[in-house]
Protein backbone atom coordinates (compact mmCIF):
# COMPACT_ATOMS: atom_id res chain seq x y z
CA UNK A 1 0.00 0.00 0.00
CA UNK A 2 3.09 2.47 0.59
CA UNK A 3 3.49 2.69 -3.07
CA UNK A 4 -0.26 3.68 -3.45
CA UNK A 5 -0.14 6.52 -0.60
CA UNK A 6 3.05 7.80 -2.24
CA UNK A 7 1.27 8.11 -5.39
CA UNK A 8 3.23 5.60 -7.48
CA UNK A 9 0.28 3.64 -8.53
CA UNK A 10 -3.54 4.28 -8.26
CA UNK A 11 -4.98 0.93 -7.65
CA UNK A 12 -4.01 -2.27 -5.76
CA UNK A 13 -6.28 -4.93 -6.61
CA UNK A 14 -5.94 -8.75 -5.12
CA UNK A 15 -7.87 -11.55 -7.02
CA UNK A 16 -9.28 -13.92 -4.09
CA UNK A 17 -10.44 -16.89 -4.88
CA UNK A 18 -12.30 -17.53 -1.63
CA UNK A 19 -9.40 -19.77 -0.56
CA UNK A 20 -9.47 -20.44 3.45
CA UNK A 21 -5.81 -18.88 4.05
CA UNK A 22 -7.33 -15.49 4.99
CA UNK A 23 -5.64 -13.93 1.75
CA UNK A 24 -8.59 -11.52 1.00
CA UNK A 25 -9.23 -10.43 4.81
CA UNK A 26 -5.38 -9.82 4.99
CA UNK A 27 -5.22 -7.76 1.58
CA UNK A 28 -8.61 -6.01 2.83
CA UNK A 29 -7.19 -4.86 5.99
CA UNK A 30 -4.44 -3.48 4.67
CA UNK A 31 -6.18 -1.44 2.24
CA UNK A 32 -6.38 -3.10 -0.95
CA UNK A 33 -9.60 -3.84 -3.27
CA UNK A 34 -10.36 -7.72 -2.69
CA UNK A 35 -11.74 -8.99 -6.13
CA UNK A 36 -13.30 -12.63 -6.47
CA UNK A 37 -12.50 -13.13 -10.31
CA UNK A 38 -15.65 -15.79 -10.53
CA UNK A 39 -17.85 -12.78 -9.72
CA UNK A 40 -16.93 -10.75 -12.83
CA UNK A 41 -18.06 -10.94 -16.37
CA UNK A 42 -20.46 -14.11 -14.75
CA UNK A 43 -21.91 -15.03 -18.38
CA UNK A 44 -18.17 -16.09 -19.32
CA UNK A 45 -19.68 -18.89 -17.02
CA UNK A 46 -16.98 -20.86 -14.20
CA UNK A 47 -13.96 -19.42 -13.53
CA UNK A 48 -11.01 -22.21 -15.66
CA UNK A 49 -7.93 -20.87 -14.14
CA UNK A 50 -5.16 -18.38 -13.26
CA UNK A 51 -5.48 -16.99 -17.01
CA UNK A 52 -8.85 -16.49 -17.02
CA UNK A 53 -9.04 -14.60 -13.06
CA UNK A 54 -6.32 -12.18 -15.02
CA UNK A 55 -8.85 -11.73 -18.01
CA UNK A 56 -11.90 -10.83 -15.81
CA UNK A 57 -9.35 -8.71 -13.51
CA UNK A 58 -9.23 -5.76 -16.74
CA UNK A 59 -13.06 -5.18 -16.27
CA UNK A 60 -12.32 -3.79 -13.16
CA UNK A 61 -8.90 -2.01 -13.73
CA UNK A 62 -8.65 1.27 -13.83
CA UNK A 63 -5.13 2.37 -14.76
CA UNK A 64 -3.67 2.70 -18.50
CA UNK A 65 -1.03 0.87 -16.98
CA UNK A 66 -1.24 -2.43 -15.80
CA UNK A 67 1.17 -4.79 -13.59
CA UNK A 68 0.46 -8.36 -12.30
CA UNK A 69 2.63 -10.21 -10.21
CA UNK A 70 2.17 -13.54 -8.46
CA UNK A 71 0.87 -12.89 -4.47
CA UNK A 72 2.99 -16.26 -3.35
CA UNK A 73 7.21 -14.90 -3.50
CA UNK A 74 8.88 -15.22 -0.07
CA UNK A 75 10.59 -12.06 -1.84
CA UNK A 76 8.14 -9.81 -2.68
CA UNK A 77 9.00 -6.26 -2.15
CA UNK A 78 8.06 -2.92 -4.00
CA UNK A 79 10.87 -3.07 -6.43
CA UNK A 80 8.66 -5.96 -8.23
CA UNK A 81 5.90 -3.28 -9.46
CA UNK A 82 8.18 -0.24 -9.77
CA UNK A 83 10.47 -1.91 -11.85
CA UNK A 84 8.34 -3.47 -14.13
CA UNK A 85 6.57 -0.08 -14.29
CA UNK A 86 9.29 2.41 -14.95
CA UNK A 87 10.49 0.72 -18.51
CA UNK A 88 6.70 1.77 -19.58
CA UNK A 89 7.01 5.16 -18.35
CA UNK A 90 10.33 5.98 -19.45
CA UNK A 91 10.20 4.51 -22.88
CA UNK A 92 7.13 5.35 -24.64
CA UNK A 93 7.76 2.47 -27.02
CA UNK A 94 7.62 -0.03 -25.24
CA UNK A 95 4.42 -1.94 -24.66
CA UNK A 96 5.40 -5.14 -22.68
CA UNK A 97 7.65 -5.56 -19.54
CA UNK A 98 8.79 -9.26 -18.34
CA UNK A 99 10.16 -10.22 -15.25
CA UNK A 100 12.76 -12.19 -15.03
CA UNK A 101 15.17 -13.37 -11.42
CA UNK A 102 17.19 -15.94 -10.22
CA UNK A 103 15.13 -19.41 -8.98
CA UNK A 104 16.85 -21.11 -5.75
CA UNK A 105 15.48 -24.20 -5.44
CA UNK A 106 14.46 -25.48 -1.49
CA UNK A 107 15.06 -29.56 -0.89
CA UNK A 108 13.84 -29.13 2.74
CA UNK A 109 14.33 -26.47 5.60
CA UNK A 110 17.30 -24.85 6.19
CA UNK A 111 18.50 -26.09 2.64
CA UNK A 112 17.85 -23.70 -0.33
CA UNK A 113 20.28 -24.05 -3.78
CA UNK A 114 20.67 -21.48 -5.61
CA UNK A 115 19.48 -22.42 -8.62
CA UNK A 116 16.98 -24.77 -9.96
CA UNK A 117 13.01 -23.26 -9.32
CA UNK A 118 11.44 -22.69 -12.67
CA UNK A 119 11.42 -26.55 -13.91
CA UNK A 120 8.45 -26.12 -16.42
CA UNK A 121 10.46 -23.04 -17.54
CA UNK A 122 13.27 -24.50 -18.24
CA UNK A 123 12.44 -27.86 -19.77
CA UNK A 124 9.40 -26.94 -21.70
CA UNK A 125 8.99 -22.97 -22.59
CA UNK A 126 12.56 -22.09 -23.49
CA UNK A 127 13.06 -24.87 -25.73
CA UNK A 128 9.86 -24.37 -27.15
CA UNK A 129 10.79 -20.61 -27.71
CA UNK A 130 14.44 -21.55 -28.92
CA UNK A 131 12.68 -24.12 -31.42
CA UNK A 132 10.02 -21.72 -32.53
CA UNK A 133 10.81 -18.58 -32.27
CA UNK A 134 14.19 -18.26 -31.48
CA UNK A 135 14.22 -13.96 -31.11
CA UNK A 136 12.07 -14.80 -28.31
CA UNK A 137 14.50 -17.30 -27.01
CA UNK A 138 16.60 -14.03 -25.12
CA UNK A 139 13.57 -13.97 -22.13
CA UNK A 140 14.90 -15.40 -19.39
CA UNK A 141 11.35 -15.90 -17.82
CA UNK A 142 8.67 -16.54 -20.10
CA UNK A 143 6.36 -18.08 -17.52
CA UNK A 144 6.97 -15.06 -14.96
CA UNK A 145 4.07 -13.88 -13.37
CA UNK A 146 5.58 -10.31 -12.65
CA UNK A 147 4.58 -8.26 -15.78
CA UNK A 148 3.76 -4.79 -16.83
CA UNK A 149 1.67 -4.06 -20.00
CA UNK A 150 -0.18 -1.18 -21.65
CA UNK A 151 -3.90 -1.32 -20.87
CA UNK A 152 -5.01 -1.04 -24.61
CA UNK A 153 -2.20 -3.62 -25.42
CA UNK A 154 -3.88 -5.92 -23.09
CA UNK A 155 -7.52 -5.62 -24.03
CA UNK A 156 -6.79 -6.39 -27.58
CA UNK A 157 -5.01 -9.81 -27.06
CA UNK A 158 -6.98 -13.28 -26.25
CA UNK A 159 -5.83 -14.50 -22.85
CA UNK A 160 -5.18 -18.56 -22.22
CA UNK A 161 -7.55 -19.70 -19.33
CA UNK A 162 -5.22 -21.94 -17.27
CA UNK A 163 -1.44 -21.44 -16.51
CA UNK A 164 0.21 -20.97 -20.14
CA UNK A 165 -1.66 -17.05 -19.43
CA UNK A 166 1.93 -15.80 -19.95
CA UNK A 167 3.52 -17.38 -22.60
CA UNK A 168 -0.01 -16.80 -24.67
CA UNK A 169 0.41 -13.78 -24.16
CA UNK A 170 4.45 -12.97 -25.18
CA UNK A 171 3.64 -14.97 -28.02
CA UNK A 172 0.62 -12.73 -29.12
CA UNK A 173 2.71 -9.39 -28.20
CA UNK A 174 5.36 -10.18 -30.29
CA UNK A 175 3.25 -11.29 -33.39
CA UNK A 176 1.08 -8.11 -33.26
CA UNK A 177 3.23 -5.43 -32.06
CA UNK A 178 7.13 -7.33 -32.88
CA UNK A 179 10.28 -7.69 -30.35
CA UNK A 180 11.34 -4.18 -30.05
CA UNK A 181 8.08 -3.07 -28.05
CA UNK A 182 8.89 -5.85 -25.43
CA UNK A 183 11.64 -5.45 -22.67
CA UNK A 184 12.45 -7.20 -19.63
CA UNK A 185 13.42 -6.38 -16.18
CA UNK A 186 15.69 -8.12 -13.47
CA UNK A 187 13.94 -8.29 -10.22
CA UNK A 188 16.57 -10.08 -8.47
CA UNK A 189 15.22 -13.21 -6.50
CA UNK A 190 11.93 -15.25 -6.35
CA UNK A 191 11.23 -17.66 -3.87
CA UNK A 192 8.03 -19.26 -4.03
CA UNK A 193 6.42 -22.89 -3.44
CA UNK A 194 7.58 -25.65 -5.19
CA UNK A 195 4.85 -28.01 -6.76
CA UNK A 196 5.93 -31.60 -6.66
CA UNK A 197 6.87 -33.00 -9.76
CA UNK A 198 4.03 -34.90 -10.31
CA UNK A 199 1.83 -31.39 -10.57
CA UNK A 200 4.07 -30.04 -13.24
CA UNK A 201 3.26 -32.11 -16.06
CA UNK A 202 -0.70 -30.63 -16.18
CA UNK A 203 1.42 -27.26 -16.34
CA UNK A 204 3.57 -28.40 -19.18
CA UNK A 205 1.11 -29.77 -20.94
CA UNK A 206 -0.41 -26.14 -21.17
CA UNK A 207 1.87 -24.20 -22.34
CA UNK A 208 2.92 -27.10 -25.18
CA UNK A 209 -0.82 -26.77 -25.98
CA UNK A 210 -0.72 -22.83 -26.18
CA UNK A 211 2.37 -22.46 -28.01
CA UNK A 212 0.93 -25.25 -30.50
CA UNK A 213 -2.80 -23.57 -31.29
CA UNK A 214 -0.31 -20.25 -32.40
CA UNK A 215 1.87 -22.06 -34.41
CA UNK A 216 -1.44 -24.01 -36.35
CA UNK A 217 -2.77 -20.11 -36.09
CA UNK A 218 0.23 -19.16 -38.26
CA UNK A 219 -0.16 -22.09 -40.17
CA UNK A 220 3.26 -23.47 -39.36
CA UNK A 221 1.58 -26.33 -37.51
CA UNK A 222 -0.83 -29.18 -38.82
CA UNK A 223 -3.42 -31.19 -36.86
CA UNK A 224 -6.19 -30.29 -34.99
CA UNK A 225 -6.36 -29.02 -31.19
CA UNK A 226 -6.72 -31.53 -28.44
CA UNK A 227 -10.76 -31.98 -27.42
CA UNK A 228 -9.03 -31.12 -23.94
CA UNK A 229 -7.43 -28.27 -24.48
CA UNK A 230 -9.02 -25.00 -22.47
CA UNK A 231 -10.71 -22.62 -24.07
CA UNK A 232 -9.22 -18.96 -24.27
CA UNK A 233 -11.00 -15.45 -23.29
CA UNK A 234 -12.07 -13.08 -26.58
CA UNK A 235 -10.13 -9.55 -26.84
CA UNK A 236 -12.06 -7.60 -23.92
CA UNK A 237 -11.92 -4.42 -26.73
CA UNK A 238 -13.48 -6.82 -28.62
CA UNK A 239 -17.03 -7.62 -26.61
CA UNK A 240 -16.99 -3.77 -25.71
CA UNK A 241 -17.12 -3.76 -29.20
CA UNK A 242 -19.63 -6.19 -29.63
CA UNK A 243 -21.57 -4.51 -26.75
CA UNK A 244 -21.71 -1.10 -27.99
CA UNK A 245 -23.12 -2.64 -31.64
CA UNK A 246 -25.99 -4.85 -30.00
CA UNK A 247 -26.84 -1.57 -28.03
């Protein structure tokens, strides 16, 4: 909230998603606007996933700027939302800011190396990027969480429902708007929780799948999509759109 009372940013919103760990009474008391993402844009029907709480979050931004970071880094401090911010308001070129830090990796308490968090990163996104498209292949985090965009940028992309929200999303960027309107930022350090292995093929299998619909978008890809694939959110400039013809 400091950065709000100093007038750095205008709004701090936290998505809630009614989980029992007191998140939203914490954020509330402390001054922030608690959002359940389920309760906006409720014709869009149940809420599918981290991507989709970020898609419904827009309705109810305010700023033209817009950063997201993750709520669950042992590291957070304010140097996550400045720094992703400043590139935007320095550089009037630039569109998209990334994240990216160094990953320790914890094996049990008291023992943290200092590399090794970021698995899904690592073994499925940058390869995918180096295989794909390799001018991409420079982001050191194309999973991060921690990002900084331009609200019109954002309402005119599609976002992915579930967890590939990020890499849809650098992959859109750069085929609308092209690499030299997307920078990225060192942050330093993120500690966060570590999903057992087990739990990271779902998230794999995600970003594979969101990476593949662009390149069968592009037509560099044949074969259908996957029945199980999730579905991903329209352009919200695009039902405004739609709203402001039907009316």
């Amino acid at each position: 909230m400091a950065l709000r009372e100093a007038g750095v940013v205008d709004q701090v919103v936290v998505l809630d998603d009614d989980s029992r760990d007191r998140t939203g009474a914490i954020a509330a008391a402390l001054g922030a606007e608690v959002v359940r993402p389920a309760a906006l844009l409720p014709s869009f029907g149940p809420l599918l996933g981290k991507g989709d709480a970020m898609w419904r979050a827009l309705s109810v931004l305010t700023g033209d700027l817009v950063c997201f970071v993750d709520a669950d880094s042992e590291d957070f401090g304010a140097h996550f939302a400045t720094g992703l911010l400043g590139p935007l308001i320095c550089a009037p070129r630039l569109q998209f800011v990334k994240g990216f830090y160094r990953r320790p990796f914890k094996t049990g308490p008291g023992h943290v190396q200092p590399s090794g968090g970021g698995r899904v990163t690592a073994l499925t996104a940058l390869p995918l990027l180096t295989a794909f498209y390799p001018e991409l292949a420079a982001i050191r985090q194309p999973l991060a969480g921690e990002f900084a965009a331009r609200r019109e940028l954002l309402e005119g992309l599609p976002f992915c429902t579930g967890y590939a929200v990020e890499i849809g999303l650098l992959l859109d960027i750069y085929a609308t708007a092209g690499i030299d309107v997307i920078a990225q930022v060192d942050l330093d350090v993120r500690q966060n929780r570590h999903q057992p292995l087990e739990d990271l093929a779902p998230m794999a299998a995600a970003v594979l799948a969101a990476v593949s619909r662009r390149l069968r978008r592009d037509g560099r890809l044949t074969g259908e999509e996957r029945c199980d694939e999730l579905p991903e959110r329209p352009p919200l400039a695009v039902l405004r759109a739609l709203e402001g013809a039907a009316t």
